[in-house]
PDB file of N, CA and C in Angstrom:
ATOM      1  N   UNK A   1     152.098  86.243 107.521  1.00  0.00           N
ATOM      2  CA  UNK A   1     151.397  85.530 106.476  1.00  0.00           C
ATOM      3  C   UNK A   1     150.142  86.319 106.109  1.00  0.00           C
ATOM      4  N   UNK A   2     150.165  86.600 105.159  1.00  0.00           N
ATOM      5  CA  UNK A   2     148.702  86.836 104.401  1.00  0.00           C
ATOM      6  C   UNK A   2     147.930  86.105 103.511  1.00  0.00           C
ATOM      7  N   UNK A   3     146.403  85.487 104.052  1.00  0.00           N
ATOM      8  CA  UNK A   3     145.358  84.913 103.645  1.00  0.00           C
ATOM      9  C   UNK A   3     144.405  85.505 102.801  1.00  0.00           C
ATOM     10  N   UNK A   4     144.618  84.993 101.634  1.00  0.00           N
ATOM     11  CA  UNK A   4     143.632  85.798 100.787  1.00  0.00           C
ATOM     12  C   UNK A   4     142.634  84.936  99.943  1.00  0.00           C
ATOM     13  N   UNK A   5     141.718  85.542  99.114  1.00  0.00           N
ATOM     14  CA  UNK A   5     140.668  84.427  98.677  1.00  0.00           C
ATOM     15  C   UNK A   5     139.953  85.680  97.715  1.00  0.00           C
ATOM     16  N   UNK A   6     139.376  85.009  96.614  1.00  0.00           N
ATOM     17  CA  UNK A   6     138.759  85.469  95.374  1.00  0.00           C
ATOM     18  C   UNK A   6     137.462  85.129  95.406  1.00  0.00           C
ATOM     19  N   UNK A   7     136.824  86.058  94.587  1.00  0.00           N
ATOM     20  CA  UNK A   7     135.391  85.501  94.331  1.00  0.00           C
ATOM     21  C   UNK A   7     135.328  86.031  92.925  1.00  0.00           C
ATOM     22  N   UNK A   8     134.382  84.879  92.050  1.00  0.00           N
ATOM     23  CA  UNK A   8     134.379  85.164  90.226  1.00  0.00           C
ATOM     24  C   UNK A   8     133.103  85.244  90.587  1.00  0.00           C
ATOM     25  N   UNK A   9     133.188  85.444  89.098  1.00  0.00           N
ATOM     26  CA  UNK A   9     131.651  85.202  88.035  1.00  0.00           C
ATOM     27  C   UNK A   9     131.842  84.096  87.647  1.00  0.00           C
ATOM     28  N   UNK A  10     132.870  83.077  87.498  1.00  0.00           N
ATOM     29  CA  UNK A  10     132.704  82.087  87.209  1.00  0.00           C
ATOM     30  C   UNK A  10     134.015  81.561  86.906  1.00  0.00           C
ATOM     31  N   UNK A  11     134.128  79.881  86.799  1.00  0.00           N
ATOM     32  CA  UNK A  11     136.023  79.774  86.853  1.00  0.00           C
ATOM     33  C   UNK A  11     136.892  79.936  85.499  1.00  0.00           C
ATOM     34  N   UNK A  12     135.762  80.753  84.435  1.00  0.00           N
ATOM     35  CA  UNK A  12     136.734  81.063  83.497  1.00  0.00           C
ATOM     36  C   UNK A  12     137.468  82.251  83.371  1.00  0.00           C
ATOM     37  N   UNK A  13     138.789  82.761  83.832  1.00  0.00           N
ATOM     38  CA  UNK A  13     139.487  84.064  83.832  1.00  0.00           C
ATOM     39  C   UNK A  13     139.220  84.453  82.809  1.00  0.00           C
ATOM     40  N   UNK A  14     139.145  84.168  81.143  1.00  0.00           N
ATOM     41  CA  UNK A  14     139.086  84.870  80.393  1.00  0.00           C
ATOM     42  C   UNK A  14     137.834  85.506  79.938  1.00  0.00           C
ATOM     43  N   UNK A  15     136.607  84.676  80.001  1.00  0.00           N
ATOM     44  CA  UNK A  15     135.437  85.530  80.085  1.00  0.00           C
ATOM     45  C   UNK A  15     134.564  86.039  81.016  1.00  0.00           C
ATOM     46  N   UNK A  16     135.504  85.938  82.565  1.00  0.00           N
ATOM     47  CA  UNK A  16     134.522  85.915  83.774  1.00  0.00           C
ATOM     48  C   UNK A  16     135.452  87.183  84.428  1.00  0.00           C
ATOM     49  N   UNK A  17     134.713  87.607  85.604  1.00  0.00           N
ATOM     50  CA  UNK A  17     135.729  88.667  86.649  1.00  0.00           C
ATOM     51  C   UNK A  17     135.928  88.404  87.958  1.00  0.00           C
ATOM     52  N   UNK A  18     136.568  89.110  88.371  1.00  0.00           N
ATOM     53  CA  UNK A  18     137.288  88.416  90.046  1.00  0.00           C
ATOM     54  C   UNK A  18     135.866  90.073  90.258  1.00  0.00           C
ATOM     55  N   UNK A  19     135.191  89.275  91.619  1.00  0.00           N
ATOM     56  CA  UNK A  19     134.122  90.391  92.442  1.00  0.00           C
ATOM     57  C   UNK A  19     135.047  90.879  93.386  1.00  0.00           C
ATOM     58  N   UNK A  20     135.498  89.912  94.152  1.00  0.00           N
ATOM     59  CA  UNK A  20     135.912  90.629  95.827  1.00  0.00           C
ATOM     60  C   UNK A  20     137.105  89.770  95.464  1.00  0.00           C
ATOM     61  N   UNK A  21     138.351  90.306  96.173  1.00  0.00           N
ATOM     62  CA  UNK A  21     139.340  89.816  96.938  1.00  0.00           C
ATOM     63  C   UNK A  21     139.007  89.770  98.427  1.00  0.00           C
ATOM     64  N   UNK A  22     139.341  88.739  99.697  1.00  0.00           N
ATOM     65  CA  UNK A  22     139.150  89.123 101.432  1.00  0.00           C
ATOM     66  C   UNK A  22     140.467  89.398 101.301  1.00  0.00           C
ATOM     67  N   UNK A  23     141.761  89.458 102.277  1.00  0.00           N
ATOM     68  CA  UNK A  23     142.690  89.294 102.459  1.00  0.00           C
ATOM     69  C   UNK A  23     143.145  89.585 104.165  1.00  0.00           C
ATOM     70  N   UNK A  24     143.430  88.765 104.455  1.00  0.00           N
ATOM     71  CA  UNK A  24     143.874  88.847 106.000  1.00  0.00           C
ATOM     72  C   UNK A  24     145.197  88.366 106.655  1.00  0.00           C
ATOM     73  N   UNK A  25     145.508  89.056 107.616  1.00  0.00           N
ATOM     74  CA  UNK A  25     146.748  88.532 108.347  1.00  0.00           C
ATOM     75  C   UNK A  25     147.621  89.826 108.356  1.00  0.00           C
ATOM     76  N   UNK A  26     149.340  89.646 108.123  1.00  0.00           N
ATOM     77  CA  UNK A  26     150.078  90.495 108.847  1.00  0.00           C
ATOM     78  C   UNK A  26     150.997  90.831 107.450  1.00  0.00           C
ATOM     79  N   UNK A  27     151.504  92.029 107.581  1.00  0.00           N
ATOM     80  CA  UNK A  27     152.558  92.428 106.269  1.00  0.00           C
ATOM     81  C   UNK A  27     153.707  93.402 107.022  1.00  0.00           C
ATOM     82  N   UNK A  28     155.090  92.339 106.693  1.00  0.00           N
ATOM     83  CA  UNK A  28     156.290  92.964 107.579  1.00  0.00           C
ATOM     84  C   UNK A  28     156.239  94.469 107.100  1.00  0.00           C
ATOM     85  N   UNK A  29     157.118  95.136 108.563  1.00  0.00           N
ATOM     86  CA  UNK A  29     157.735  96.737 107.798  1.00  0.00           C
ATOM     87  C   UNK A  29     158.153  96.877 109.268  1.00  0.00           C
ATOM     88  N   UNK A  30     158.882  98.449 109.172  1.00  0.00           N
ATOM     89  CA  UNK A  30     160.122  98.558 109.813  1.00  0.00           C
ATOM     90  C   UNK A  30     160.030  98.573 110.936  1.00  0.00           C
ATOM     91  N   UNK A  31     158.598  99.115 111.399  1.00  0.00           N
ATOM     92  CA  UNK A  31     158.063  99.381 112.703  1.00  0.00           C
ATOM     93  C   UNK A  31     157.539  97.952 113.249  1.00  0.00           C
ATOM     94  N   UNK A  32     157.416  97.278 112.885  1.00  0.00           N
ATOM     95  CA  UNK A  32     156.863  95.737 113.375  1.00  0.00           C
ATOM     96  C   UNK A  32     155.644  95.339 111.715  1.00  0.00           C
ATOM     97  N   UNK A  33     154.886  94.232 111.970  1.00  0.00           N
ATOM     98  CA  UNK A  33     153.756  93.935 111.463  1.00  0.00           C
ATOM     99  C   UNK A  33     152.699  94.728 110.815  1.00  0.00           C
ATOM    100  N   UNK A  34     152.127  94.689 110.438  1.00  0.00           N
ATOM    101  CA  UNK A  34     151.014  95.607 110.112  1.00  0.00           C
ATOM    102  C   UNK A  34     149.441  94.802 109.586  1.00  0.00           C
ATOM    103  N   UNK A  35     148.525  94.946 110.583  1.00  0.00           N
ATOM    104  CA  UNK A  35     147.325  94.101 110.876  1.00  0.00           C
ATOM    105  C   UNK A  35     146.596  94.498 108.910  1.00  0.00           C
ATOM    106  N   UNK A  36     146.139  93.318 108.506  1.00  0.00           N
ATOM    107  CA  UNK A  36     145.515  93.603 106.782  1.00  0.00           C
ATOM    108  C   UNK A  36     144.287  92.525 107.007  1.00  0.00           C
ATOM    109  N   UNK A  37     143.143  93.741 107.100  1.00  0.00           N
ATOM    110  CA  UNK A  37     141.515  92.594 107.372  1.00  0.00           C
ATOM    111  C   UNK A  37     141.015  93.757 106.226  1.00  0.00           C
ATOM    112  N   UNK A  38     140.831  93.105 104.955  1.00  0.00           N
ATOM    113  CA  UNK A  38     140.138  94.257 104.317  1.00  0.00           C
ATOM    114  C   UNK A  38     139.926  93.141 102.766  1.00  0.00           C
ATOM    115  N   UNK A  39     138.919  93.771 102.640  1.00  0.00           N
ATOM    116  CA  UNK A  39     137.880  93.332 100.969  1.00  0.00           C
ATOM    117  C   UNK A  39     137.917  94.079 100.205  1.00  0.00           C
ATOM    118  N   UNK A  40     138.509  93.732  98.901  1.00  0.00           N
ATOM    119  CA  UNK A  40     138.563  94.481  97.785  1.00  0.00           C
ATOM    120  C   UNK A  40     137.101  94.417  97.088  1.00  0.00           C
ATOM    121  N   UNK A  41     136.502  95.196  97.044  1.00  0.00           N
ATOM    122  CA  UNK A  41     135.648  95.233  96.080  1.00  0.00           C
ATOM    123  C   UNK A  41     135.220  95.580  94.705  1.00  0.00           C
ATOM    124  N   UNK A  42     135.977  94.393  93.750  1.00  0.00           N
ATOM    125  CA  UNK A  42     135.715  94.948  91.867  1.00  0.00           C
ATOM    126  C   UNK A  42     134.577  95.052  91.606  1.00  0.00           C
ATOM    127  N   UNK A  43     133.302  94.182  92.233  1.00  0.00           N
ATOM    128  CA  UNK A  43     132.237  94.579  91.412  1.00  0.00           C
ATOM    129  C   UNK A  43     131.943  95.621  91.467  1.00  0.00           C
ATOM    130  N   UNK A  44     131.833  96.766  92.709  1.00  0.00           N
ATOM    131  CA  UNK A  44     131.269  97.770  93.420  1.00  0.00           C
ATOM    132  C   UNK A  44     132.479  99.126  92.876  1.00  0.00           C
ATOM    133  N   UNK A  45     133.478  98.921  93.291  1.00  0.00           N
ATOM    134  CA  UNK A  45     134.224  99.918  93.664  1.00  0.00           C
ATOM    135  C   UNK A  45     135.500  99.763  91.764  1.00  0.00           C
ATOM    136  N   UNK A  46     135.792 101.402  91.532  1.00  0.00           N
ATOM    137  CA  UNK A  46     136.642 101.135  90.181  1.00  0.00           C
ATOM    138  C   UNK A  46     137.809 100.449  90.227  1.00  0.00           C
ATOM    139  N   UNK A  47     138.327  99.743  88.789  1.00  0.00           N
ATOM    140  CA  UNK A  47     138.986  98.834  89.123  1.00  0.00           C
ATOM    141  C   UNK A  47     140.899  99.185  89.552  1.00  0.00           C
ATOM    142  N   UNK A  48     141.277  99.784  89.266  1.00  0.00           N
ATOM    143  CA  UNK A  48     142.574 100.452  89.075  1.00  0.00           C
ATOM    144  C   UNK A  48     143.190 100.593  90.801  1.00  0.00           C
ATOM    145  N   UNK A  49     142.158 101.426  91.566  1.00  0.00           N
ATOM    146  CA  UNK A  49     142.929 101.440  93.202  1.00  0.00           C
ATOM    147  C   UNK A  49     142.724  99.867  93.959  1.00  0.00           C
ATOM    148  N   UNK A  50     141.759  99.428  93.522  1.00  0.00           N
ATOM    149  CA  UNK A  50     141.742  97.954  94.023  1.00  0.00           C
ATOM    150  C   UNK A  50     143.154  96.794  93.426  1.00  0.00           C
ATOM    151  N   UNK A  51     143.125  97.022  92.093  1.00  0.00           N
ATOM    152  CA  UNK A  51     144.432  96.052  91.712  1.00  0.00           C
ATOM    153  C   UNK A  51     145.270  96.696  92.034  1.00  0.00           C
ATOM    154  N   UNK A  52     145.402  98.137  92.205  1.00  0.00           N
ATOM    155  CA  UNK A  52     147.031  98.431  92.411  1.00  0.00           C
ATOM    156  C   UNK A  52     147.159  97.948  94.336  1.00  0.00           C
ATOM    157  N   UNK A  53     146.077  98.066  95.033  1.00  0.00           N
ATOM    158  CA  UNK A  53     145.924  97.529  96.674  1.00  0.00           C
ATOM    159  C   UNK A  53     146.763  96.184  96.476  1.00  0.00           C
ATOM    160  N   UNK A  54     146.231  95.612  95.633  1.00  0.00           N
ATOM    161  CA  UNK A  54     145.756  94.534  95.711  1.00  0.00           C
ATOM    162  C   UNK A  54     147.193  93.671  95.991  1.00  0.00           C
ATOM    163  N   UNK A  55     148.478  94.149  94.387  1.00  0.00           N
ATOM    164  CA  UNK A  55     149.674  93.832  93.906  1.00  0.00           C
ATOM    165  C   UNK A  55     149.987  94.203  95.268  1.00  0.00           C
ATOM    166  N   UNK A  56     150.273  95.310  95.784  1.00  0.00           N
ATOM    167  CA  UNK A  56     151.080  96.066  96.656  1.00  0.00           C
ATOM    168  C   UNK A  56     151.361  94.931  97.808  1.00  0.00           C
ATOM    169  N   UNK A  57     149.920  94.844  98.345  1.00  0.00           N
ATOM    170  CA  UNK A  57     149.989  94.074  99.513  1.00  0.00           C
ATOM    171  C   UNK A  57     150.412  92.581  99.221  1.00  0.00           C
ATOM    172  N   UNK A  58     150.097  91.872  97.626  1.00  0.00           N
ATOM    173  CA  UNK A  58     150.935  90.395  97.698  1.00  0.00           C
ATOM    174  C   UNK A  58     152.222  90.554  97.661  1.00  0.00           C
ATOM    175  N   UNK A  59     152.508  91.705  96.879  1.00  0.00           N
ATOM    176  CA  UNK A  59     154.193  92.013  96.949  1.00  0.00           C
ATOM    177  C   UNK A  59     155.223  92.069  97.957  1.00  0.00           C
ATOM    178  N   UNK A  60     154.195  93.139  99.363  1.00  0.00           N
ATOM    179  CA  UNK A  60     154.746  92.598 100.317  1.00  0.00           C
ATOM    180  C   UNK A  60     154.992  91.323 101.563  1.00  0.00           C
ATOM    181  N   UNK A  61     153.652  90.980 101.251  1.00  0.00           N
ATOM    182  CA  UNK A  61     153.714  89.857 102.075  1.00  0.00           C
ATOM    183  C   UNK A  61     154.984  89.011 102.199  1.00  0.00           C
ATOM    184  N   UNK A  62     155.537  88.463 103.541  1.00  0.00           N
ATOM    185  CA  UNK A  62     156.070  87.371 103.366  1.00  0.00           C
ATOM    186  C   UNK A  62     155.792  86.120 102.954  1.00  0.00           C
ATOM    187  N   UNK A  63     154.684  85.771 103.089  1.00  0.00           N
ATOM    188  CA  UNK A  63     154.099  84.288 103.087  1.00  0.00           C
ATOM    189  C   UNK A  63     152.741  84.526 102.250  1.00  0.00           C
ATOM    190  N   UNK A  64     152.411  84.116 101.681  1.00  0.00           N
ATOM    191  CA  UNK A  64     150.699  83.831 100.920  1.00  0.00           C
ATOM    192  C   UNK A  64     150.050  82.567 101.185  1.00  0.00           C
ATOM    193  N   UNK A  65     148.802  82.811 101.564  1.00  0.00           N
ATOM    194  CA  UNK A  65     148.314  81.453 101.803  1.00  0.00           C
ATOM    195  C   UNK A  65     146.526  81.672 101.106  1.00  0.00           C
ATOM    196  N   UNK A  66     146.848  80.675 100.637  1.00  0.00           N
ATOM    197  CA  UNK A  66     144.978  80.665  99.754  1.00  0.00           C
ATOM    198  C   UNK A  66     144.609  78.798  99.439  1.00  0.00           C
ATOM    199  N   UNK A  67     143.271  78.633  99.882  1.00  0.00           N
ATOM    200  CA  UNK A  67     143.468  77.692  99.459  1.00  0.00           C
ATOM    201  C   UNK A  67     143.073  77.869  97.842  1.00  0.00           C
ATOM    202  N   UNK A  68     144.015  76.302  97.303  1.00  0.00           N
ATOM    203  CA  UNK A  68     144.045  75.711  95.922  1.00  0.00           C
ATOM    204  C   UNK A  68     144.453  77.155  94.870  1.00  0.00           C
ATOM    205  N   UNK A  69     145.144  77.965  95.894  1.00  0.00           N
ATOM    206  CA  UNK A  69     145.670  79.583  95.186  1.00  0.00           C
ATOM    207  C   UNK A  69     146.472  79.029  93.818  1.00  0.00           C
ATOM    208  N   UNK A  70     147.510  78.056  94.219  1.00  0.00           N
ATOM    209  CA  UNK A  70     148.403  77.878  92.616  1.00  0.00           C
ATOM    210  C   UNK A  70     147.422  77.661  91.638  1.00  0.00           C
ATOM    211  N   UNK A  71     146.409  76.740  91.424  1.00  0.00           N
ATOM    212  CA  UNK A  71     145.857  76.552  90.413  1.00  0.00           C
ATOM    213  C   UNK A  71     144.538  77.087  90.410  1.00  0.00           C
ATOM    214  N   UNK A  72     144.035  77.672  91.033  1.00  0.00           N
ATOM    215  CA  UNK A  72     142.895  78.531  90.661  1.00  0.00           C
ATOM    216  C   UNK A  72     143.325  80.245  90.980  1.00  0.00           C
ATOM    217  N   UNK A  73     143.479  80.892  92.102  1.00  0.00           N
ATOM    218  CA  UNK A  73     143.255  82.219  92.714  1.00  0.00           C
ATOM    219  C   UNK A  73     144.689  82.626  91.872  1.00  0.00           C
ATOM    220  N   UNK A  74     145.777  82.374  92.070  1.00  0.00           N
ATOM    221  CA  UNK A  74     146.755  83.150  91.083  1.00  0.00           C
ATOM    222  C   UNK A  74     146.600  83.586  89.875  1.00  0.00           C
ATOM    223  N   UNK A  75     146.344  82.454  89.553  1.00  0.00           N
ATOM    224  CA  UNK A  75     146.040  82.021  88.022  1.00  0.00           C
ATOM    225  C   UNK A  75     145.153  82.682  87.182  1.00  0.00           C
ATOM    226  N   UNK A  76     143.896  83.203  87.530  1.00  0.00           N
ATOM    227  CA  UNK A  76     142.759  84.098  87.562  1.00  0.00           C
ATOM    228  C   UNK A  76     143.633  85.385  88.006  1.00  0.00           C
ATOM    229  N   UNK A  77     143.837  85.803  88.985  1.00  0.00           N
ATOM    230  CA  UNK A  77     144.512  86.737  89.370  1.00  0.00           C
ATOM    231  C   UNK A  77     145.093  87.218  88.170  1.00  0.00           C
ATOM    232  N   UNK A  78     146.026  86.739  87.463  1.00  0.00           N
ATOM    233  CA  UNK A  78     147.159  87.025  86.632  1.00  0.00           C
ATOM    234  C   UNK A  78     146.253  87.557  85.091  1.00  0.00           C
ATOM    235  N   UNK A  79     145.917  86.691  85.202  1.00  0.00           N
ATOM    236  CA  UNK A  79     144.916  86.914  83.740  1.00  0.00           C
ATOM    237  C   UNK A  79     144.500  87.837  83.853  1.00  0.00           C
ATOM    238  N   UNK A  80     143.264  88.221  85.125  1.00  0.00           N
ATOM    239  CA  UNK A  80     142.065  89.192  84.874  1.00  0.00           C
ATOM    240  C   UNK A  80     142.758  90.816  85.105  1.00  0.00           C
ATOM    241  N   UNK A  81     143.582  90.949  86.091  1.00  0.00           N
ATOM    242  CA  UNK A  81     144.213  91.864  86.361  1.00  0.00           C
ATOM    243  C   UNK A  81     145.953  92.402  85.624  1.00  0.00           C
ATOM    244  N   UNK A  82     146.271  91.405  84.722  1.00  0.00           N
ATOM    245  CA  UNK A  82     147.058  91.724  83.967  1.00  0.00           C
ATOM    246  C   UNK A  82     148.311  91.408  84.621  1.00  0.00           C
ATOM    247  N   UNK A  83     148.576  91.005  85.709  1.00  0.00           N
ATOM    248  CA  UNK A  83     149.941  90.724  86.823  1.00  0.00           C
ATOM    249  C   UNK A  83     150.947  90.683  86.167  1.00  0.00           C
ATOM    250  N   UNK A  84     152.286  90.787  85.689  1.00  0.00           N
ATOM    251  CA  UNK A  84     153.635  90.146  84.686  1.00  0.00           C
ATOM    252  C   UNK A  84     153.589  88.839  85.551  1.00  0.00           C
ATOM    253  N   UNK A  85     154.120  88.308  84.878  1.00  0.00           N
ATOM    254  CA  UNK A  85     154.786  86.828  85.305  1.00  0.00           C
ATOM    255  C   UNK A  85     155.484  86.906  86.201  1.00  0.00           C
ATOM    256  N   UNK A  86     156.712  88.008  85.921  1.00  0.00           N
ATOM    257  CA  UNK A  86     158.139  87.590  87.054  1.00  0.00           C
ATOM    258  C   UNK A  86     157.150  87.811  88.747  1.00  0.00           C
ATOM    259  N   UNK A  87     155.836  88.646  88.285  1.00  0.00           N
ATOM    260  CA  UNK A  87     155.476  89.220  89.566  1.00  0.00           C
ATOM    261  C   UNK A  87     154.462  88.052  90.146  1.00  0.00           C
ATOM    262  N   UNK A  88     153.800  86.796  89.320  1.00  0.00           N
ATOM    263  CA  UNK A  88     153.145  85.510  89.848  1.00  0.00           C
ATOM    264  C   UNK A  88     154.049  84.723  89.748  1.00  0.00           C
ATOM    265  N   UNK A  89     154.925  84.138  89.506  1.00  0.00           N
ATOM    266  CA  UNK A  89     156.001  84.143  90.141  1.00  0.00           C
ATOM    267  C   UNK A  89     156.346  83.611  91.470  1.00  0.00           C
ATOM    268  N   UNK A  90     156.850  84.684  91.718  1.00  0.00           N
ATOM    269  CA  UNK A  90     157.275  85.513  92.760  1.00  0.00           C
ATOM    270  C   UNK A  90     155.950  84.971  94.106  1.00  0.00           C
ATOM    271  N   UNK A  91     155.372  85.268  93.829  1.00  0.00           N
ATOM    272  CA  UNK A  91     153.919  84.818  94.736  1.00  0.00           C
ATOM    273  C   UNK A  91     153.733  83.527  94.696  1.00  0.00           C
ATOM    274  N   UNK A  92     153.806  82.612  93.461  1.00  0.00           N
ATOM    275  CA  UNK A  92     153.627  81.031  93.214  1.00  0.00           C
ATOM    276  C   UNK A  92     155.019  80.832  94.796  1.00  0.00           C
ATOM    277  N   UNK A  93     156.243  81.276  94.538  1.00  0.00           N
ATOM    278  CA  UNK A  93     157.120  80.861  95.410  1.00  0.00           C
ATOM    279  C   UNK A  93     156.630  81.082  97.074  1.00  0.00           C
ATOM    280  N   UNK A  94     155.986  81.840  97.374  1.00  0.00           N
ATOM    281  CA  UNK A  94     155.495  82.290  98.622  1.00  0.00           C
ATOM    282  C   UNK A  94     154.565  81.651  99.133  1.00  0.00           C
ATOM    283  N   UNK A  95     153.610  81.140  98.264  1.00  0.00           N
ATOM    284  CA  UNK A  95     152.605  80.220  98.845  1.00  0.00           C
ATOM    285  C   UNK A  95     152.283  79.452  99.307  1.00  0.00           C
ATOM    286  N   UNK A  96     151.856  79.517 100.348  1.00  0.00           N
ATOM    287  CA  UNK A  96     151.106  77.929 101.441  1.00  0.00           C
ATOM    288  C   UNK A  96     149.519  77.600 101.265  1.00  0.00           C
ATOM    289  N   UNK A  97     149.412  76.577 100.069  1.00  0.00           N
ATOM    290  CA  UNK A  97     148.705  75.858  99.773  1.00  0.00           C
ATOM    291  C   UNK A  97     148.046  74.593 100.324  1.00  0.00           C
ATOM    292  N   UNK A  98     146.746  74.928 101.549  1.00  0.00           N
ATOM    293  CA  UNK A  98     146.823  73.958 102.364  1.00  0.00           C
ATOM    294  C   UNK A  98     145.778  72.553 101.366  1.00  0.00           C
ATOM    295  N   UNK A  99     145.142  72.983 100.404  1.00  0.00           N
ATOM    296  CA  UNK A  99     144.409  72.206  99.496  1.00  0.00           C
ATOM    297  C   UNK A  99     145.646  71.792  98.594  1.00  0.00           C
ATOM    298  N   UNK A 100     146.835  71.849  97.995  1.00  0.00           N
ATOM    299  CA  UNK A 100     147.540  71.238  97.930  1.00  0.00           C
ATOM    300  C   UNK A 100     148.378  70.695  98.567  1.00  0.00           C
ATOM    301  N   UNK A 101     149.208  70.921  99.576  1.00  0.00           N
ATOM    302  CA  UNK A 101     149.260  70.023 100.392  1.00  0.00           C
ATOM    303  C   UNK A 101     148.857  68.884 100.806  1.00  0.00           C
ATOM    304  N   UNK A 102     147.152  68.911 100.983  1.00  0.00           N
ATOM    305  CA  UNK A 102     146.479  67.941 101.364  1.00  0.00           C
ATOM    306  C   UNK A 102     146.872  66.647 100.463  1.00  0.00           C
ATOM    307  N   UNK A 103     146.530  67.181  99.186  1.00  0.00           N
ATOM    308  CA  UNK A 103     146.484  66.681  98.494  1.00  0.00           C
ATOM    309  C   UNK A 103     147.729  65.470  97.886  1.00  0.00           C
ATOM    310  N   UNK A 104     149.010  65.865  98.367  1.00  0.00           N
ATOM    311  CA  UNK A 104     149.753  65.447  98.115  1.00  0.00           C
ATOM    312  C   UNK A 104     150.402  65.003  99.030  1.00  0.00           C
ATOM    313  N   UNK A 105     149.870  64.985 100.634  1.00  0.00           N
ATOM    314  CA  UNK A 105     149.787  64.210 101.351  1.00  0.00           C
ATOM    315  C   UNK A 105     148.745  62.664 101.283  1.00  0.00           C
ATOM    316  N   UNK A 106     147.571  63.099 100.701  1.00  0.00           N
ATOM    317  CA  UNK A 106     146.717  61.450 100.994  1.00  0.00           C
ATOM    318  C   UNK A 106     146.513  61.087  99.059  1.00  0.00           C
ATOM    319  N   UNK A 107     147.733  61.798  98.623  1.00  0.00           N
ATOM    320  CA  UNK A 107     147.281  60.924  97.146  1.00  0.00           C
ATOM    321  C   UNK A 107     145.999  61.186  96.470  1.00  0.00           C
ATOM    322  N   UNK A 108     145.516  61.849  96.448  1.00  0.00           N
ATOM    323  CA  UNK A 108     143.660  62.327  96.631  1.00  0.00           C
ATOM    324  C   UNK A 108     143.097  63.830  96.943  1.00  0.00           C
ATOM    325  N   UNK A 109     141.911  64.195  96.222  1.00  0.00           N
ATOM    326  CA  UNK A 109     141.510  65.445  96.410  1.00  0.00           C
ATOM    327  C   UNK A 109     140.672  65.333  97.432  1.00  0.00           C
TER     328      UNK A 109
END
């Protein structure tokens, strides 16, 4: 599973920017697991090796987990960085959403 989390300028994707991605946890391959503790940095660092990091590693993940990721962190994601669809997606299906969940466990935010 890989845990990841965004930071904006603010919650509008279209006039705001993603600063940092965190992303943590494990990404299968042939040799076993592979340990992923690392921060993307857009404000600081150019933007192009960070989004292409960025895809690579949701692509592989087995599992995604963020909280309230479907409706905020994807979603932003997709916009600011240009993602295709088939490829959020693809990630919407992978996700463990423990703020939704919750949510749709007690009826309530």
């Amino acid at each position: 599973m890989l845990a990841f989390d965004i930071e904006t300028t603010c919650l509008d994707a279209v006039n705001h920017s993603i600063t940092v991605v965190a992303l943590f946890g494990d990404i299968p391959g042939a040799d076993g697991p592979t340990r992923v503790d690392l921060v993307l940095n857009f404000a600081r660092d150019s933007m192009e090796p960070n989004r292409a990091r960025l895809l690579e590693l949701m692509q592989q993940a087995s599992t995604l987990c963020a909280f309230n990721g479907i409706w905020f962190n994807i979603p932003f994601i997709v916009k600011r960085l240009a993602v295709p669809p088939e490829e959020a997606s693809k990630w919407a299906r992978k996700l463990y959403d423990p703020f939704e969940e919750s949510k749709l466990l007690t009826d309530r935010t």
